[in-house]
N, C-alpha and C. Protein backbone atom coordinates (compact mmCIF):
# COMPACT_ATOMS: atom_id res chain seq x y z
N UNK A 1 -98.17 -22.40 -13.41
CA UNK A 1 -96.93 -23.15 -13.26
C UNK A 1 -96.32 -23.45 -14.62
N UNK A 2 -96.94 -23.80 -15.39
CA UNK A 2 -96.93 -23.87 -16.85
C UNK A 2 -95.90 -22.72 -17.46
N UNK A 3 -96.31 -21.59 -17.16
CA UNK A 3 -96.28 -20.25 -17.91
C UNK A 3 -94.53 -20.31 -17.22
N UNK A 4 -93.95 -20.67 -16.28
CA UNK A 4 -92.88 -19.99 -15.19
C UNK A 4 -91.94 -21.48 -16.24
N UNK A 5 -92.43 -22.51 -16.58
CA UNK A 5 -91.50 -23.49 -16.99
C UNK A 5 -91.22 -22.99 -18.46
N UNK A 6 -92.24 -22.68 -19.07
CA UNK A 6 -91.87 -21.51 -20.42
C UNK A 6 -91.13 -20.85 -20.41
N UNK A 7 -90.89 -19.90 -19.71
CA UNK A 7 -89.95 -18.78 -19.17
C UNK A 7 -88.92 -19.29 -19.12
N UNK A 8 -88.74 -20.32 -18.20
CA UNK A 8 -87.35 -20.65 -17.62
C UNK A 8 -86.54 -21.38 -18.99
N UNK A 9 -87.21 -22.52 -19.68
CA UNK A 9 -87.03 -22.79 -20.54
C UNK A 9 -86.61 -22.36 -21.80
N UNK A 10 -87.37 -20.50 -21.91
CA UNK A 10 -86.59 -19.91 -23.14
C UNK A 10 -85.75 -19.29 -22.54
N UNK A 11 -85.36 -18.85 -21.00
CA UNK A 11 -84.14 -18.19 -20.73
C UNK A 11 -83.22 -18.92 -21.16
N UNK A 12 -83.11 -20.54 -20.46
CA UNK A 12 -82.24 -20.88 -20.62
C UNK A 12 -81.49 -21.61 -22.07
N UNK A 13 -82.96 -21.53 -23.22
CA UNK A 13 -82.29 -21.78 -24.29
C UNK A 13 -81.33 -20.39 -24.90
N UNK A 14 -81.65 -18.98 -24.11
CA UNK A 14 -81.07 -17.88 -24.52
C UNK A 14 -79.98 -18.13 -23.99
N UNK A 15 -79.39 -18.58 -23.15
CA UNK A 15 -78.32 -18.73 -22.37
C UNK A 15 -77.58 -19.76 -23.16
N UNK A 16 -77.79 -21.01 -23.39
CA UNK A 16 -77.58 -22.20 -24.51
C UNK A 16 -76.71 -21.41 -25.40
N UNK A 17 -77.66 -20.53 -26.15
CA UNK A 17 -77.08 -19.89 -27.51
C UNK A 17 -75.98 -19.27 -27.16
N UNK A 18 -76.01 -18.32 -26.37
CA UNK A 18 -75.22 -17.08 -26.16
C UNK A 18 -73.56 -18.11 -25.59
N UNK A 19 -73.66 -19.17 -24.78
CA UNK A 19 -72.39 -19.96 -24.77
C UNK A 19 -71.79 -20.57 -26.05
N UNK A 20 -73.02 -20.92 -27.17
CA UNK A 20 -72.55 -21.46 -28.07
C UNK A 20 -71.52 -20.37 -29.54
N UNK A 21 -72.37 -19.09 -28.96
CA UNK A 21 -71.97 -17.97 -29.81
C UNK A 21 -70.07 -17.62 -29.04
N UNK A 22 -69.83 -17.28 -27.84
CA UNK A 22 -68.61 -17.24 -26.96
C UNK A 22 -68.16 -19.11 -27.41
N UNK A 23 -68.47 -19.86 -27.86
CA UNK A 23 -67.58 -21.39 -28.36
C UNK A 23 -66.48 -21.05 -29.96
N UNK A 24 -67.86 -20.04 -30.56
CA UNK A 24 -67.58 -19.98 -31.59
C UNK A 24 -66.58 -18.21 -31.90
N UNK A 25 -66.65 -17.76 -30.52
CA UNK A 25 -66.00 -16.32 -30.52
C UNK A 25 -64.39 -17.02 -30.41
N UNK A 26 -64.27 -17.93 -29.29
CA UNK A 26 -62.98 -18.52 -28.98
C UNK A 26 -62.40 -19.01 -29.83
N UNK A 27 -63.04 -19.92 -30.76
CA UNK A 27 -62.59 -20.50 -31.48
C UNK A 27 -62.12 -19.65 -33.17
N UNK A 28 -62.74 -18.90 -33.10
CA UNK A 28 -62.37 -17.57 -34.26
C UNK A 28 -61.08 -16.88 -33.74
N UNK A 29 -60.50 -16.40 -32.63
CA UNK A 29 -59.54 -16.10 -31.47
C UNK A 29 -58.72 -16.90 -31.81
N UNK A 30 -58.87 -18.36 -31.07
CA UNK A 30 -57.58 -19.55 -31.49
C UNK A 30 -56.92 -19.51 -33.17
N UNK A 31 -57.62 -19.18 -34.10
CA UNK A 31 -57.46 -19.62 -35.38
C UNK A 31 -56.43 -17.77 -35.67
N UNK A 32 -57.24 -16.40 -35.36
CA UNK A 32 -56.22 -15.47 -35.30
C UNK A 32 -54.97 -15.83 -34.86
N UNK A 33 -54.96 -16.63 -34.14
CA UNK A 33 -53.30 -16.09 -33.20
C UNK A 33 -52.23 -17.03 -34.34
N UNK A 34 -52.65 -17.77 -35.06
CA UNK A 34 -52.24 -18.75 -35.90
C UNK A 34 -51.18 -17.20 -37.33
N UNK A 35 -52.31 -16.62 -37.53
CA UNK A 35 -51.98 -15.66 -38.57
C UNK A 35 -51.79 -14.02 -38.44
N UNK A 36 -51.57 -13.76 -36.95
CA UNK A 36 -50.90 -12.88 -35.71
C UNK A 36 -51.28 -11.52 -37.16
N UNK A 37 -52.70 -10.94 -36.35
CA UNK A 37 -53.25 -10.03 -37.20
C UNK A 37 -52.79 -8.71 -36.66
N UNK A 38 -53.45 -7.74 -37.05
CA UNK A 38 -53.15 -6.13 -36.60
C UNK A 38 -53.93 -5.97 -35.50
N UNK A 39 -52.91 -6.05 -34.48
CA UNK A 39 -53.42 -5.77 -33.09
C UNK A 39 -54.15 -4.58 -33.01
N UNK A 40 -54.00 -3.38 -33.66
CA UNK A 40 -54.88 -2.69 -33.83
C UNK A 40 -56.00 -2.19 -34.44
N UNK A 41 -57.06 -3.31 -35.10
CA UNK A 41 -57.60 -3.96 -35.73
C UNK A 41 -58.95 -3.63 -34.52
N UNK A 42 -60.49 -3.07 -34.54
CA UNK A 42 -60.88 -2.32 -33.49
C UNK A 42 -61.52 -3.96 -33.67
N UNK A 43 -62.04 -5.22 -34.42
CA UNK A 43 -62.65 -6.29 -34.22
C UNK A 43 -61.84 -7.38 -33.57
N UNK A 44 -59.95 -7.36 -33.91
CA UNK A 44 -59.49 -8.19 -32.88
C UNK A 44 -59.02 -7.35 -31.50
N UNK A 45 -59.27 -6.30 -31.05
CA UNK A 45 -58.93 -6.17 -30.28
C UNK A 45 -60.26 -6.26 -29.26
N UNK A 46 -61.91 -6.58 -29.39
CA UNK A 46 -62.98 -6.80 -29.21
C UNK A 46 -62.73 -8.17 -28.87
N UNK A 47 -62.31 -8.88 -29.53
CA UNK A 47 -62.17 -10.14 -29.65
C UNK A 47 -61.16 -10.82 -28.41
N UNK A 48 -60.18 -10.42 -28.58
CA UNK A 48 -59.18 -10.29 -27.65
C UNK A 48 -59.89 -9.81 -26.26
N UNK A 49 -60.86 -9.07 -25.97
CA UNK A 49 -61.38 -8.41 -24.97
C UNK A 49 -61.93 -9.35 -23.97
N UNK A 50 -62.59 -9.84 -25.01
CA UNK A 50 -63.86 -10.88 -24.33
C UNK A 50 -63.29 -12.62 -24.13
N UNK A 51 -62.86 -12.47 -24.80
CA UNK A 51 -61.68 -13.75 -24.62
C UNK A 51 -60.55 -13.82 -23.52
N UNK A 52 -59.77 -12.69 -23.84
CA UNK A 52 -58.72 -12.88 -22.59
C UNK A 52 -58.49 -13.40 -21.13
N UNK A 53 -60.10 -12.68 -20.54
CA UNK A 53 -60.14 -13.13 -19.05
C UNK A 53 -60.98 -14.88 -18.93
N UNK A 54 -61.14 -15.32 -19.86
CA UNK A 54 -61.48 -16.69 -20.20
C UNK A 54 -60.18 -17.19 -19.72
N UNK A 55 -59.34 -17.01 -20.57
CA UNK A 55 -57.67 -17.40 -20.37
C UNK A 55 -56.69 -17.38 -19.60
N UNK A 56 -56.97 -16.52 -18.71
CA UNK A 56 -56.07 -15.77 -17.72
C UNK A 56 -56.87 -16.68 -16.74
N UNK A 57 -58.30 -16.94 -16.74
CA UNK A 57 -58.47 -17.72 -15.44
C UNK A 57 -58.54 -19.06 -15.54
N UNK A 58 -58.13 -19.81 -16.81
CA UNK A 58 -57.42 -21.19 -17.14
C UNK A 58 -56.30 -21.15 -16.71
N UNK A 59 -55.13 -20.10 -17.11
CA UNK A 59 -54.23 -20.63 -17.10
C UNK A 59 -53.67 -20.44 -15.48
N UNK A 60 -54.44 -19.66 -14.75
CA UNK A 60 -54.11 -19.46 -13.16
C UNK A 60 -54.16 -20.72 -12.91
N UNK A 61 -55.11 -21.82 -13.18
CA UNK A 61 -54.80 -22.73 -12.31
C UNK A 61 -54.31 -23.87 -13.06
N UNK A 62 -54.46 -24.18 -14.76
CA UNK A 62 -53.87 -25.08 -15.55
C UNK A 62 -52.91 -24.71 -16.35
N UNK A 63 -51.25 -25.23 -16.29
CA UNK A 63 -50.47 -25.00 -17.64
C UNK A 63 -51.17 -25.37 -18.59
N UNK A 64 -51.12 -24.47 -19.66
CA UNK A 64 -51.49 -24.15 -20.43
C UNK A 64 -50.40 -24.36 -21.78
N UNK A 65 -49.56 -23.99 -21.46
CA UNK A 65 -48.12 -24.00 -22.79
C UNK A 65 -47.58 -25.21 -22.67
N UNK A 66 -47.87 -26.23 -24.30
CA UNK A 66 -46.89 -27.58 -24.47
C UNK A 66 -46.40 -27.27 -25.59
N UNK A 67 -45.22 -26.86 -26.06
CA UNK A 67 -44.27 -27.22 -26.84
C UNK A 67 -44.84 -25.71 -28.06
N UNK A 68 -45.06 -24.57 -27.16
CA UNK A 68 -45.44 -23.58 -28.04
C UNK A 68 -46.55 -23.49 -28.39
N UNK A 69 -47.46 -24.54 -27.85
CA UNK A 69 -48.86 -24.37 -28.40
C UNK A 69 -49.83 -24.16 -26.98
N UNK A 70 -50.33 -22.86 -27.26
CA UNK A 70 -51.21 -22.94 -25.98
C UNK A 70 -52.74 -23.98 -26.02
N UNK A 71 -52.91 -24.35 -25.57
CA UNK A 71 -54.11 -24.87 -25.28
C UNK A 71 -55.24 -24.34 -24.14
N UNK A 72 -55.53 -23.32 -23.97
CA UNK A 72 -56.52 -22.77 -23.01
C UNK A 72 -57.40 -22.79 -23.63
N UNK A 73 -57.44 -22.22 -24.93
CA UNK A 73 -58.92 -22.05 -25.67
C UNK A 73 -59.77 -24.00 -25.52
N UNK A 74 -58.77 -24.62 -25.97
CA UNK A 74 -59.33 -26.46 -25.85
C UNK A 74 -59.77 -26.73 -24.99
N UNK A 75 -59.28 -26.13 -23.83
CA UNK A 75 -59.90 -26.05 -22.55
C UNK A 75 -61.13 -25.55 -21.95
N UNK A 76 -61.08 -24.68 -22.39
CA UNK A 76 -62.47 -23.47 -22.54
C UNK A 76 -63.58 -23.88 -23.10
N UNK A 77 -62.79 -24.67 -24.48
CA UNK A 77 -64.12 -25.24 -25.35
C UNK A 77 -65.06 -26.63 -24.63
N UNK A 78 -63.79 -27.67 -24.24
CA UNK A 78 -64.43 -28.52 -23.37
C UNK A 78 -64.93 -28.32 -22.14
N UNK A 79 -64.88 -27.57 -21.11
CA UNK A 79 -65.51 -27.13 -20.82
C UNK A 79 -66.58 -26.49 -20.86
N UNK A 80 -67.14 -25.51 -21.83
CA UNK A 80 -68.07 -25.32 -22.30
C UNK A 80 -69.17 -25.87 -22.83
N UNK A 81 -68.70 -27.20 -23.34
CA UNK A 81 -69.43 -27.70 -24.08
C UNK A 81 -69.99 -28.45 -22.97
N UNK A 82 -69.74 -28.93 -21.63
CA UNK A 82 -69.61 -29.92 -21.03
C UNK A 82 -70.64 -29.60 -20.04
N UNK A 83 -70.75 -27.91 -20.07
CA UNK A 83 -71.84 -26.94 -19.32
C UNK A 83 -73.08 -27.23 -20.29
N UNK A 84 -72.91 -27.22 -21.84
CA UNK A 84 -73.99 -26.98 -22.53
C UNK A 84 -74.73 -28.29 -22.17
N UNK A 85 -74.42 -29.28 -21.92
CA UNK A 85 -74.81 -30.67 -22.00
C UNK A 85 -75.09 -30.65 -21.01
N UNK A 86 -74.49 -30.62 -19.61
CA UNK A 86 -75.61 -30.76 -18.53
C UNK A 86 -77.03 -29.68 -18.20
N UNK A 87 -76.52 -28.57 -18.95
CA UNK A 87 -77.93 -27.66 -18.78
C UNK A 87 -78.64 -27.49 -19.53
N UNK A 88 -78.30 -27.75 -20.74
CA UNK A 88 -79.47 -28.68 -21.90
C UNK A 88 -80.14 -30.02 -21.30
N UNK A 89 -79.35 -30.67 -20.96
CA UNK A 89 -80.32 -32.17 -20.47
C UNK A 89 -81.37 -31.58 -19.21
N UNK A 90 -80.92 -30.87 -18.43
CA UNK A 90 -81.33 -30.10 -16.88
C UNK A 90 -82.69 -29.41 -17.56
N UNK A 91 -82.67 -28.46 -18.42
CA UNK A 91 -83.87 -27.99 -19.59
C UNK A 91 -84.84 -29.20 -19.82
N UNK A 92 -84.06 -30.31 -20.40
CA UNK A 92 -85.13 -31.34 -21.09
C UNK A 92 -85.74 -31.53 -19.98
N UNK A 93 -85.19 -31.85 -18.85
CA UNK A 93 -85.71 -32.91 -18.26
C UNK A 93 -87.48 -31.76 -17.20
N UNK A 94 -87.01 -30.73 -17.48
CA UNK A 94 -88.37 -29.82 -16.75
C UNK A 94 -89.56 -30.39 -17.89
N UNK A 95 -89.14 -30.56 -19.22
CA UNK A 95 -90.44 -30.78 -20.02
C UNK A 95 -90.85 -31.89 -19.57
């Protein structure tokens, strides 16, 4: 039983990371659109890849555009973060 709470425990710190790495993909994304790079650029258009459908399924159900400034990514992030914290504590609490 031991061995299966190990497991679960480093999956889900792999999982932890890998949201925190997509916090920090978005947030590299938000800061491009600021200095509107070469769309044909093979790392922002990667970037753009993995990001986009993040966005597209914010903004289906939240406006998103105030006064020229999108905010989906802020959205994304709090959210995210908001996942990391209940399934980090959800982790602790198996130890």
């Amino acid at each position: 039983m031991n061995v299966i709470m190990e497991i679960i425990q480093g999956l889900g710190g792999i999982l932890l990371s890998l949201i925190n790495v997509y916090i920090w993909v978005i947030i590299a994304t938000a800061l491009m659109s600021f200095i509107n790079p070469d769309p044909y650029n093979p790392v922002v258009q990667f970037l753009y890849r993995i990001t986009n459908p993040a966005y597209s399924y914010v903004r289906r159900y939240i406006r998103t555009d105030f006064g020229g400034l999108d905010l989906a990514p802020l959205i994304i992030i709090i959210g995210l973060q908001a996942i990391v914290v209940v399934f980090s504590s959800l982790l602790y609490s198996l130890h």
